[in-house]
C-alpha atoms as a PDB file:
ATOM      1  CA  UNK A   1      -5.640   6.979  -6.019  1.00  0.00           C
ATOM      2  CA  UNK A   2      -3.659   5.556  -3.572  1.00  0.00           C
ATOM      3  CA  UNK A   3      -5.039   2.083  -3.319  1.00  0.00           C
ATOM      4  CA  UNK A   4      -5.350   2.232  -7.195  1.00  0.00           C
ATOM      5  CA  UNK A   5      -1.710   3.702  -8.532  1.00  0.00           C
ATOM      6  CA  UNK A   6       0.352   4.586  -5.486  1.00  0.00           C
ATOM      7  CA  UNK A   7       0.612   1.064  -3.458  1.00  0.00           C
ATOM      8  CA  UNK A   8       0.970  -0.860  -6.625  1.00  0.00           C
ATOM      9  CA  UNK A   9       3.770   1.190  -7.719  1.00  0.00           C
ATOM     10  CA  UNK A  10       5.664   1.254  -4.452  1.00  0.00           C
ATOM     11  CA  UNK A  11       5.329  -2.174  -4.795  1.00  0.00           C
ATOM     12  CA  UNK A  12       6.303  -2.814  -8.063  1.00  0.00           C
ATOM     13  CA  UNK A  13       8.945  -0.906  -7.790  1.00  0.00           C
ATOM     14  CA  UNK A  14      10.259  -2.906  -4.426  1.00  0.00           C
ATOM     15  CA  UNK A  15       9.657  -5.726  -6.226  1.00  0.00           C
ATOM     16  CA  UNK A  16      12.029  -4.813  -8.879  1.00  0.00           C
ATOM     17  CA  UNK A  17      14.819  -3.049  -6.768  1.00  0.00           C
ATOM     18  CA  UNK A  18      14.774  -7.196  -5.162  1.00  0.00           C
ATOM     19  CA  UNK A  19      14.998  -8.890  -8.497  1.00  0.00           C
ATOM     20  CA  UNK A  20      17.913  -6.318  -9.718  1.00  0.00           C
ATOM     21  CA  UNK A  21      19.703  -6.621  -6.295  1.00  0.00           C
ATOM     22  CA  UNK A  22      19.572 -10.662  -6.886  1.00  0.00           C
ATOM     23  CA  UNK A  23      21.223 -10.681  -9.948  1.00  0.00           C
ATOM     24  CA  UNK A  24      17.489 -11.722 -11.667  1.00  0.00           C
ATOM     25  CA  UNK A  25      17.468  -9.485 -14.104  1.00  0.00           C
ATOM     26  CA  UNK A  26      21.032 -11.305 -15.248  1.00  0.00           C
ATOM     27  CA  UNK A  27      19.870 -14.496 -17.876  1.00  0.00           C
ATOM     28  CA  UNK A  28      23.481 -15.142 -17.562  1.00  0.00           C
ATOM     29  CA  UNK A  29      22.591 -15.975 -13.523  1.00  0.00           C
ATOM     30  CA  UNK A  30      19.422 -17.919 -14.020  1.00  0.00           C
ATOM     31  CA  UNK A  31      20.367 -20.141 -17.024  1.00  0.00           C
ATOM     32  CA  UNK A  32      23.597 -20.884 -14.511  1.00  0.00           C
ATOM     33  CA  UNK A  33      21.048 -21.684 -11.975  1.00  0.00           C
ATOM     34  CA  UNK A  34      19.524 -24.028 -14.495  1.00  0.00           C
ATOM     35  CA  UNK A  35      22.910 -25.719 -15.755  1.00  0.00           C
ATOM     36  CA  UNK A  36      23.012 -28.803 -12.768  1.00  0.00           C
ATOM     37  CA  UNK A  37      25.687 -30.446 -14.430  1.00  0.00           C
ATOM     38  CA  UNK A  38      27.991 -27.387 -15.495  1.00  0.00           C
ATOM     39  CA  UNK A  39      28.702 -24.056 -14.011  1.00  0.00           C
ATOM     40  CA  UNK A  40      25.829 -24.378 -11.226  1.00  0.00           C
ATOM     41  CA  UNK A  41      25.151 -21.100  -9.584  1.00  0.00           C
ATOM     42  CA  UNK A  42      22.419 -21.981  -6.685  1.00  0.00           C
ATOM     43  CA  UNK A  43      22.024 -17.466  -6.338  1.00  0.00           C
ATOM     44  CA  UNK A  44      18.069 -18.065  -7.532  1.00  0.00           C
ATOM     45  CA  UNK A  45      17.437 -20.701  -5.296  1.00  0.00           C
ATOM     46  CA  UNK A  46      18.500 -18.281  -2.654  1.00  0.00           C
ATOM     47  CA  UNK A  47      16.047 -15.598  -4.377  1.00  0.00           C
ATOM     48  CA  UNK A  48      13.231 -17.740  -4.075  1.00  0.00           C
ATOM     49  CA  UNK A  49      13.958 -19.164  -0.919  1.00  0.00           C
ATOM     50  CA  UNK A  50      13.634 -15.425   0.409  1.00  0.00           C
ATOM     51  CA  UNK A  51      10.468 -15.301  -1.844  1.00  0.00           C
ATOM     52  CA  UNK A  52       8.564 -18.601   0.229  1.00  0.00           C
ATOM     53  CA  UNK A  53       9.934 -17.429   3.556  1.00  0.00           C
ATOM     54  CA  UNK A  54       7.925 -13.608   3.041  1.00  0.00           C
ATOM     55  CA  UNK A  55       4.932 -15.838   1.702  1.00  0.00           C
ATOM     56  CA  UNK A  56       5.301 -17.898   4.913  1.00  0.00           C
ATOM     57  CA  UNK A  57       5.082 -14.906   6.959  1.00  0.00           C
ATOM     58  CA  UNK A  58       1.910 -13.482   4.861  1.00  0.00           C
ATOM     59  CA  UNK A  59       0.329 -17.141   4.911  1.00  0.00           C
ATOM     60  CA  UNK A  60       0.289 -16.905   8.829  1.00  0.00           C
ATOM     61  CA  UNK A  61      -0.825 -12.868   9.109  1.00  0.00           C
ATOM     62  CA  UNK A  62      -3.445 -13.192   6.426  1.00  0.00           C
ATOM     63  CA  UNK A  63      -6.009 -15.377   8.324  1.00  0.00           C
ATOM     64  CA  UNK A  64      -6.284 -12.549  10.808  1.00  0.00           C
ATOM     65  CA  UNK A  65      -7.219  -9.834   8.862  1.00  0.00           C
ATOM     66  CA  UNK A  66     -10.708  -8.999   8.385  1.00  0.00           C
ATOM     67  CA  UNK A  67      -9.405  -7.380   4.595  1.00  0.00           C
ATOM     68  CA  UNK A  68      -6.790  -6.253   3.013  1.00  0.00           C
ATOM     69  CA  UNK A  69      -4.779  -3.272   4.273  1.00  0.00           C
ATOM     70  CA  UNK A  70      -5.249  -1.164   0.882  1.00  0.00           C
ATOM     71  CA  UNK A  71      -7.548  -3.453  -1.232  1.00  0.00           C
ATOM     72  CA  UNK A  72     -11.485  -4.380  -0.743  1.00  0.00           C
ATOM     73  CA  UNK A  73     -10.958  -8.011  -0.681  1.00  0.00           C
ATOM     74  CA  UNK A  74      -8.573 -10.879  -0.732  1.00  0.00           C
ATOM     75  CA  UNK A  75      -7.875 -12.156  -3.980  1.00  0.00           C
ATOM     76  CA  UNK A  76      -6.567 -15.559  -3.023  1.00  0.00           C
ATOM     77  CA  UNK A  77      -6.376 -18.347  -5.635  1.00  0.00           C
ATOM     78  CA  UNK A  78      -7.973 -21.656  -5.340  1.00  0.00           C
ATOM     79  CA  UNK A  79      -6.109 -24.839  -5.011  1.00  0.00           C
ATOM     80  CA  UNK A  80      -8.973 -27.073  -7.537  1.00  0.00           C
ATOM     81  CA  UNK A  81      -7.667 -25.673 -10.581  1.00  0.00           C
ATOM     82  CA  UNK A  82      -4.961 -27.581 -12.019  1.00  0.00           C
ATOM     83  CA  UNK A  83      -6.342 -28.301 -15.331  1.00  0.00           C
ATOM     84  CA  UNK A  84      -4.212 -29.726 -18.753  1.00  0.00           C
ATOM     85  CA  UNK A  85      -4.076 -25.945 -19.954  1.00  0.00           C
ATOM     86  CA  UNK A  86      -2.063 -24.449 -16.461  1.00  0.00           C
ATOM     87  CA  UNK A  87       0.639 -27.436 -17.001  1.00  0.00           C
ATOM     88  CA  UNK A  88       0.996 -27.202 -20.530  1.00  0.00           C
ATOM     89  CA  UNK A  89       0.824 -23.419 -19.972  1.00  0.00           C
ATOM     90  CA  UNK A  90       4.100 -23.783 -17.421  1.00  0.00           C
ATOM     91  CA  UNK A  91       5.606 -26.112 -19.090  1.00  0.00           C
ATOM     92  CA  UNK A  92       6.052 -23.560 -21.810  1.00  0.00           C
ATOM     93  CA  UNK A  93       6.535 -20.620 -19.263  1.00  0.00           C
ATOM     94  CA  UNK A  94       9.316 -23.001 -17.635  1.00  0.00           C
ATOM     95  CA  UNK A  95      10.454 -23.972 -21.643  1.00  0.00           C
ATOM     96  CA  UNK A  96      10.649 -19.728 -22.226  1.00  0.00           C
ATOM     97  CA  UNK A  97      12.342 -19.071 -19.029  1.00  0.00           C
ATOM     98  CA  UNK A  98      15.079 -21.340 -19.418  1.00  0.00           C
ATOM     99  CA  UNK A  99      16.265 -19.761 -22.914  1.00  0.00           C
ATOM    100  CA  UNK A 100      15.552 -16.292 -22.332  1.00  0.00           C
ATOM    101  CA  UNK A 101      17.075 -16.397 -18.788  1.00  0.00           C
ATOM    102  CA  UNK A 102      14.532 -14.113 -18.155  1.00  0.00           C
ATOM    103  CA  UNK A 103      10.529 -14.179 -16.835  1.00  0.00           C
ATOM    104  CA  UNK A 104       7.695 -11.052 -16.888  1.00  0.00           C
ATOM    105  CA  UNK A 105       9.095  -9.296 -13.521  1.00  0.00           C
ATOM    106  CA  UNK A 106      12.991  -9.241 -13.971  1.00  0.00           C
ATOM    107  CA  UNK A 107      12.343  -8.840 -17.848  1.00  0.00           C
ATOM    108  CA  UNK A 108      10.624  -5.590 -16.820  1.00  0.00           C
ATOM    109  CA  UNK A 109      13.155  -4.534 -14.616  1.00  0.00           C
ATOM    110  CA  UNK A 110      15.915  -5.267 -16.988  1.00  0.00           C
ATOM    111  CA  UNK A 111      14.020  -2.602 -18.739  1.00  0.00           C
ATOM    112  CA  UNK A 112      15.883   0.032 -17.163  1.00  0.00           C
ATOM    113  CA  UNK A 113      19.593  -2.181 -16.504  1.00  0.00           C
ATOM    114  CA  UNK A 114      20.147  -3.285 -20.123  1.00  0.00           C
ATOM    115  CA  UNK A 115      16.940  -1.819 -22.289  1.00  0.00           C
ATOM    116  CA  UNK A 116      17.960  -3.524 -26.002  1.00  0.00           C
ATOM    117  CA  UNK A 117      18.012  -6.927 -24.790  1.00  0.00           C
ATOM    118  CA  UNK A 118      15.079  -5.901 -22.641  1.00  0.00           C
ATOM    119  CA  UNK A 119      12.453  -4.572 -25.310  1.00  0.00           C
ATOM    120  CA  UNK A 120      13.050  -7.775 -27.186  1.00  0.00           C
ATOM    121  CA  UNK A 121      12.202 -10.084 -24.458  1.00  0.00           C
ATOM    122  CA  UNK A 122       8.864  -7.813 -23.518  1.00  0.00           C
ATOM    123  CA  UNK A 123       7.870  -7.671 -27.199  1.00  0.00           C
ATOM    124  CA  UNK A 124       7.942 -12.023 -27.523  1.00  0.00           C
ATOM    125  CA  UNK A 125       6.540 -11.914 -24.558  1.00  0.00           C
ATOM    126  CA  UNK A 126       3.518  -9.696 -25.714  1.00  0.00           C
ATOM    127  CA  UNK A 127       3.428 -11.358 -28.631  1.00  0.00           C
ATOM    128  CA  UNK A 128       2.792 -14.683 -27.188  1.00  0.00           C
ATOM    129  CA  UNK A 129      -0.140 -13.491 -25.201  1.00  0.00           C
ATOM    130  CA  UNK A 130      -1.112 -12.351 -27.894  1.00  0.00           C
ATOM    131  CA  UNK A 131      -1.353 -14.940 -29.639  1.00  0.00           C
ATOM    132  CA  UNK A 132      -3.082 -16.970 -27.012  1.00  0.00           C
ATOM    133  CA  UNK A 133      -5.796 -14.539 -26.761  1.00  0.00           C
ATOM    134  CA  UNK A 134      -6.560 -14.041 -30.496  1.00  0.00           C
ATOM    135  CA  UNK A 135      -6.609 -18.726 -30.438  1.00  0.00           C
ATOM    136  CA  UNK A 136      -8.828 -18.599 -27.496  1.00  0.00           C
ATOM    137  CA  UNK A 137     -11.508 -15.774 -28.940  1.00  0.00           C
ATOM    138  CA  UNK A 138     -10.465 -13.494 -26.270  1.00  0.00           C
ATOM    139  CA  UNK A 139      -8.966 -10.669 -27.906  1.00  0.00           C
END
């Protein structure tokens, strides 16, 4: 149960905690973040800059371990699979971002800050997968 519920929640919710404490759960702060030419407010490139510095850090310990502290094995993505469907696939994550202000983690922590606004986001966002799925065949 731990490895399975309690570590992934602890996690999650440390995860979150970040995102509200930056202001990411705030499409206000992240379209500013976006406008270059207007009211520029550089706090996400701050966010993220924290974000590659702890993946630095993990890059370097990783190697060493034998396995994962609470997991089996590492799940590590390869680098061979940029194909037409993961850039058109960000492009439109990237497209969503920038006019809902919000993407999957701070839209579910803005779940509990402003829940309205929220719920809408999570439902489009639902929807869209959705949607992919059910076009793929792999509903």
């Amino acid at each position: 149960m731990m490895r399975r519920v309690l570590i992934p929640a602890l996690s999650g919710s440390i995860f979150g905690a970040g995102l509200a404490l930056g202001g990411m759960t705030d499409p206000a702060r992240v379209r500013g973040f976006l406008d270059l030419f207007g009211d520029w407010d550089p706090t996400l490139a701050f966010v993220m800059g924290g974000a590659v510095l702890v993946m630095v850090i993990a890059w370097q310990i990783q190697p060493k371990l034998i396995q994962p502290v609470f997991g089996g094995d590492f799940a590590l993505p390869g680098t061979q699979d940029l194909t037409s469907r993961l850039i058109g696939g960000s492009a439109l994550f990237g497209i969503g971002w920038g006019i809902a202000g919000l993407c999957p983690g701070p839209g579910i922590a803005a779940l509990v800050i402003e829940p309205v606004s929220a719920a809408i986001f999570i439902v489009a966002m639902l929807a869209g997968m959705l949607l992919v799925r059910l076009f793929e065949g792999n509903a």
